[in-house]
Protein backbone atom coordinates (compact mmCIF):
# COMPACT_ATOMS: atom_id res chain seq x y z
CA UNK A 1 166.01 96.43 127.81
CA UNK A 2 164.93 97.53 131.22
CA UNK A 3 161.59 95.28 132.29
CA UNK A 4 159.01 97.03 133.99
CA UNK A 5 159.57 94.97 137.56
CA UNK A 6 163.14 96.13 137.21
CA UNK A 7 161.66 99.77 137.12
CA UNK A 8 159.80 98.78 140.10
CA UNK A 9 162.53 97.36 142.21
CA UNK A 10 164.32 100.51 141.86
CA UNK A 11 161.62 103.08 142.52
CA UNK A 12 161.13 101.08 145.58
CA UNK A 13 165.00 101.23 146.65
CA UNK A 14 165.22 104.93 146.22
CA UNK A 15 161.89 104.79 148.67
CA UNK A 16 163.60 102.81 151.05
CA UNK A 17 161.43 100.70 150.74
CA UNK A 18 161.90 96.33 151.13
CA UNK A 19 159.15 93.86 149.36
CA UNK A 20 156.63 93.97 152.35
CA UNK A 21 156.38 97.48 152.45
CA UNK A 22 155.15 97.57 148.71
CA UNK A 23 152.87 94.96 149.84
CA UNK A 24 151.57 96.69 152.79
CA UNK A 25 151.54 100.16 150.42
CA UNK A 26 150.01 98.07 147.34
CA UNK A 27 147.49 95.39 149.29
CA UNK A 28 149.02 92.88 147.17
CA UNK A 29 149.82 89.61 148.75
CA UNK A 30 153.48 89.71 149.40
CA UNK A 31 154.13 86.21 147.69
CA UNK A 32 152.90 87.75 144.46
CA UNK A 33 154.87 90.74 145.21
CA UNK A 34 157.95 88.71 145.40
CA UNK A 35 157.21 86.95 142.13
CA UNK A 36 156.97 90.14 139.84
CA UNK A 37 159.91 91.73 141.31
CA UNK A 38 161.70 88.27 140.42
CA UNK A 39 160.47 88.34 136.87
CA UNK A 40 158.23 85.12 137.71
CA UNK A 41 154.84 86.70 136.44
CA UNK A 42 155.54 88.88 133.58
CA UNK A 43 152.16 89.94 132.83
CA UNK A 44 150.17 90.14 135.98
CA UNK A 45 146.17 89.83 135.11
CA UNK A 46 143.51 92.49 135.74
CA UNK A 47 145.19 96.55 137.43
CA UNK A 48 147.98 95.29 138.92
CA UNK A 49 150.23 97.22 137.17
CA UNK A 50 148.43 100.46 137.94
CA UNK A 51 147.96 99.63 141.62
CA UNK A 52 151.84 99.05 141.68
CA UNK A 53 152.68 102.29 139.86
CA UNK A 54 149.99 104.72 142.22
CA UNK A 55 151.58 102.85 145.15
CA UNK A 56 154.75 104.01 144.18
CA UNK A 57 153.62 107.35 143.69
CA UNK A 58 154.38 106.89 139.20
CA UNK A 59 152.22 107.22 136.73
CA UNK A 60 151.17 102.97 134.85
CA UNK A 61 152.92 104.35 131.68
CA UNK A 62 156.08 104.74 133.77
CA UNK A 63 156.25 101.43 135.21
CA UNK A 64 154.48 99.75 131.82
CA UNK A 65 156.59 101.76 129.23
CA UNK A 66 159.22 104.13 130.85
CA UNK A 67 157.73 106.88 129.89
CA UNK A 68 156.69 109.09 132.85
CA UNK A 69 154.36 112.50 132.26
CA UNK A 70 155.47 114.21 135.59
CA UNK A 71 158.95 114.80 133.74
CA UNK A 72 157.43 117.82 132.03
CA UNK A 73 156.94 119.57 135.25
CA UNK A 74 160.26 121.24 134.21
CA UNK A 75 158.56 122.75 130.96
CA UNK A 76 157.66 126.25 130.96
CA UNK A 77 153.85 126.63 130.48
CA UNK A 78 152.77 130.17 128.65
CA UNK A 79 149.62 132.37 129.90
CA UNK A 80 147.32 129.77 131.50
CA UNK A 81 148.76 126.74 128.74
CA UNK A 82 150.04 123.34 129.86
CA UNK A 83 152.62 120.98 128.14
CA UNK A 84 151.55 118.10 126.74
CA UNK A 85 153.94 115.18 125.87
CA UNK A 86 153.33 113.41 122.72
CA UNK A 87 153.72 109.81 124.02
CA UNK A 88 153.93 107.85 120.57
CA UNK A 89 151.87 106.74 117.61
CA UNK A 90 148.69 104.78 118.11
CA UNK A 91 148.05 102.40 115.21
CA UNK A 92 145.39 99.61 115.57
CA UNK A 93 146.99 96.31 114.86
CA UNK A 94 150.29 97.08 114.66
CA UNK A 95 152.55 96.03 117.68
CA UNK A 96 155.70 97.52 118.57
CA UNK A 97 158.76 96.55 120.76
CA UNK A 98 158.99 98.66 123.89
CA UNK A 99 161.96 100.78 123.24
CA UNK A 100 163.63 101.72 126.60
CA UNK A 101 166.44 103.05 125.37
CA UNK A 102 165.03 105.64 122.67
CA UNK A 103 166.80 109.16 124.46
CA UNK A 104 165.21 111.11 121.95
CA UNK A 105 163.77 114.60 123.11
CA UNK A 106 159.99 113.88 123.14
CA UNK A 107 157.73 116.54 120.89
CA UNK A 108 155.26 118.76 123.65
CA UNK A 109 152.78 121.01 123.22
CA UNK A 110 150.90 123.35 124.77
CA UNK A 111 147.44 123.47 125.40
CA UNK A 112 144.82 124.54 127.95
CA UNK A 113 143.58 122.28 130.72
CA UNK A 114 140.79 120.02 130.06
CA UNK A 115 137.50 122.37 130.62
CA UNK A 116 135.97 119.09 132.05
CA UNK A 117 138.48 117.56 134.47
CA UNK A 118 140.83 120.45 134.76
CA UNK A 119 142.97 118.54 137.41
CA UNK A 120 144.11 115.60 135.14
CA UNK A 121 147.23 114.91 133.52
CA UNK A 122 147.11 115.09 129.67
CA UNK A 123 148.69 113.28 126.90
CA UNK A 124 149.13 113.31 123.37
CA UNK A 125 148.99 110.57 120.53
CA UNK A 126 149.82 111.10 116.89
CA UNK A 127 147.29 109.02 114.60
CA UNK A 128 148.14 106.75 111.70
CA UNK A 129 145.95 104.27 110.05
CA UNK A 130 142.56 103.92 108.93
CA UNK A 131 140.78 102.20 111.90
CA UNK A 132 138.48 105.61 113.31
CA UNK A 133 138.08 106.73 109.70
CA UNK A 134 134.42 106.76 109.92
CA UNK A 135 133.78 107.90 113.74
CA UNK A 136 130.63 110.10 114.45
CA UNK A 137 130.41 113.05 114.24
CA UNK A 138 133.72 113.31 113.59
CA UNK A 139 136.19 111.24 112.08
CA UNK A 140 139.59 110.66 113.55
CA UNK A 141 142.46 110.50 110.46
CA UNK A 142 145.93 109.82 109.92
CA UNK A 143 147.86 112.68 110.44
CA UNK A 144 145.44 113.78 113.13
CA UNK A 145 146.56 113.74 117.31
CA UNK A 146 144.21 113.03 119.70
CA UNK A 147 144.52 114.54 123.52
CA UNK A 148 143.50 112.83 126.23
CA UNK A 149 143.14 112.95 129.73
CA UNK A 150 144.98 110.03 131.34
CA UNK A 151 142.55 107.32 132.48
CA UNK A 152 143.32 106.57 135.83
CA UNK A 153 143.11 110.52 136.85
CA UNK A 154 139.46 110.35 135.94
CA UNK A 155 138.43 106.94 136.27
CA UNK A 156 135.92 107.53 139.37
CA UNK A 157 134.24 110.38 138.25
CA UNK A 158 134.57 108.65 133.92
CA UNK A 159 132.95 105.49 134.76
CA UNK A 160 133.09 103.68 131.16
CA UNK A 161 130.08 104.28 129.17
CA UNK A 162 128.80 103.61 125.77
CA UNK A 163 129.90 105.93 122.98
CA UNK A 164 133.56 106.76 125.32
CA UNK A 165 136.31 107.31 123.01
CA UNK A 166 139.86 105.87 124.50
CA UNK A 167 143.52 105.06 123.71
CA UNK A 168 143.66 101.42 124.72
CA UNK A 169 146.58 99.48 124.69
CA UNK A 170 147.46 95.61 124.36
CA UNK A 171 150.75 94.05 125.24
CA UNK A 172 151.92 90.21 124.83
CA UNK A 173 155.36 88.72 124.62
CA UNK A 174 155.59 89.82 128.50
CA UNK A 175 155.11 93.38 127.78
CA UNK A 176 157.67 93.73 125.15
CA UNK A 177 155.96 94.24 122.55
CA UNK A 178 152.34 96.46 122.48
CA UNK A 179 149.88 98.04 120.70
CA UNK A 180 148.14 101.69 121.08
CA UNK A 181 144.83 102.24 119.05
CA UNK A 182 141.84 104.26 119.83
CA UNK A 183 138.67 102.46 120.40
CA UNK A 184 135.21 103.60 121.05
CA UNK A 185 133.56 101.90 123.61
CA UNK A 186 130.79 99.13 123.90
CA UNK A 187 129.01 97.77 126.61
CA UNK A 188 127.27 94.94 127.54
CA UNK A 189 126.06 93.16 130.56
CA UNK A 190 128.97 90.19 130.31
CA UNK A 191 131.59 92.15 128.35
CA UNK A 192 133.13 95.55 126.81
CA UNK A 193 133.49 95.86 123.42
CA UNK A 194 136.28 98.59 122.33
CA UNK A 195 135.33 99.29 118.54
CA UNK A 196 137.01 100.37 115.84
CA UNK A 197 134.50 103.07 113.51
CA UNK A 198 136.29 101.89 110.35
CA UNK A 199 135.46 101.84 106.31
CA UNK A 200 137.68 99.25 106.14
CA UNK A 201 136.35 95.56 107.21
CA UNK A 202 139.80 93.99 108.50
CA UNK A 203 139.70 95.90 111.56
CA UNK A 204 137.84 94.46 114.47
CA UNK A 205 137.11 95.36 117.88
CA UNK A 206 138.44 93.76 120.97
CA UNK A 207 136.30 91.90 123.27
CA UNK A 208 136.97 91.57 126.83
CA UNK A 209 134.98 89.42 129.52
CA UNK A 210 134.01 90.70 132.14
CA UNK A 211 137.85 91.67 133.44
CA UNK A 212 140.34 93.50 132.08
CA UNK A 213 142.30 90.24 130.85
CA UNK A 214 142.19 88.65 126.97
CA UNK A 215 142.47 85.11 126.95
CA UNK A 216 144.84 84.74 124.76
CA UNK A 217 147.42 86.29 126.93
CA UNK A 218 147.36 89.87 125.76
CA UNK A 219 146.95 92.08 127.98
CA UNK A 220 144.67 95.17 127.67
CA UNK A 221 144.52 98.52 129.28
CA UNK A 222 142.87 102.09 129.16
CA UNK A 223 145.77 104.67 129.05
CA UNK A 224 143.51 107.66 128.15
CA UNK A 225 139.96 109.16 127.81
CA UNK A 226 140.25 110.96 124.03
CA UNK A 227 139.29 114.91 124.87
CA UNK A 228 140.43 116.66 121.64
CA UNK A 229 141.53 115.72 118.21
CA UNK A 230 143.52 118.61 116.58
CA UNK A 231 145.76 118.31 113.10
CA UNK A 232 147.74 121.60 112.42
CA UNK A 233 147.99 122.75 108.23
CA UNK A 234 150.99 122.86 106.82
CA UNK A 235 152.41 126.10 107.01
């Protein structure tokens, strides 16, 4: 399985790049640039995986799960429509292993830009579970996908509010493994709360002080800003 400092090394070879340039590019310290590239800090705390991946010009899903959205450049677009990848299957409390070696064609389809942030990069989830079964005004159900903007094209002018609907996702076991789940968002002077809008009790929200760090050594990011949720009948 290819780890994401692997990924990282190799972008930065076909750069021509050496360590201290990424530094220098990144504003990371080069000693702690050294250690990731050796595999010495497999989880780095806080957005230093995102920093890495703008400073290599990637998107933080390539470097985090090998799955880059600029691929679909390639993909025809029809009468003002963009493609949108469907990146996986968000599920709250289930954890999956990274699969880097899944060459399966990935699903896309096409939708209009975001009337709000036309300029961002969009992304699709498919739903499954029971953990936003009772969001207002509208609930978000299995079988349901939700589009989203990707988080890190709107984060300036998106600063994280109450009532913000995201796909969040939480990695341990040095990124091998991690979850996706949508959450709706909380917050409070010494923390942000990402809630789940559930009927059913056993799922609970995830807490984070004050960074963007759990203590328990799983990691937790925002991949997307939730836009749309569509479900299409069966025909």
């Amino acid at each position: 399985m290819t780890t994401w400092w692997k990924r990282l090394d190799e972008r930065i070879a076909e750069l021509g790049w050496n360590d201290k340039e990424l530094a220098r590019q990144s504003g990371i310290p080069y000693a702690n640039i050294n250690k990731y590239l050796n595999g010495k800090i497999e989880q780095p705390r806080g957005d230093v995986l995102d920093r890495l991946a703008r400073s290599v010009k990637k998107h933080p899903l390539w470097l985090r799960e090998g799955i880059d959205p600029q691929d679909l450049e390639a993909v025809p677009s029809t009468s003002g429509f963009t493609p949108v990848t469907v990146v996986g299957t968000v599920e709250a409390g289930t954890f999956r292993e990274v699969d880097d070696f899944d060459q399966s064609e990935p699903e896309v389809m096409s939708l209009p830009p975001d009337d709000r942030f036309p300029h961002a990069r969009l992304m699709a989830f498919n739903v499954s579970g029971d953990s936003m079964n009772d969001l207002r005004p509208r609930p978000i159900l299995p079988g349901d996908r939700v589009v989203c903007v990707a988080y890190e094209d709107v984060a300036r002018e998106a600063i994280l509010r109450d009532g913000m609907v995201v796909v969040v996702e939480r990695s341990r076991d040095g990124g091998l493994t991690r979850e996706w789940s949508v959450k709706q968002i909380e917050i409070y002077e010494d923390r942000t709360e990402f809630h789940p809008r559930s009927h059913n009790p056993r799922h609970k929200p995830i807490v984070i002080e004050r960074d963007m760090e759990a203590d328990n050594g799983i990691s937790v990011q925002i991949l997307g800003l939730v836009r749309r949720v569509v479900n299409d009948l069966p025909y």
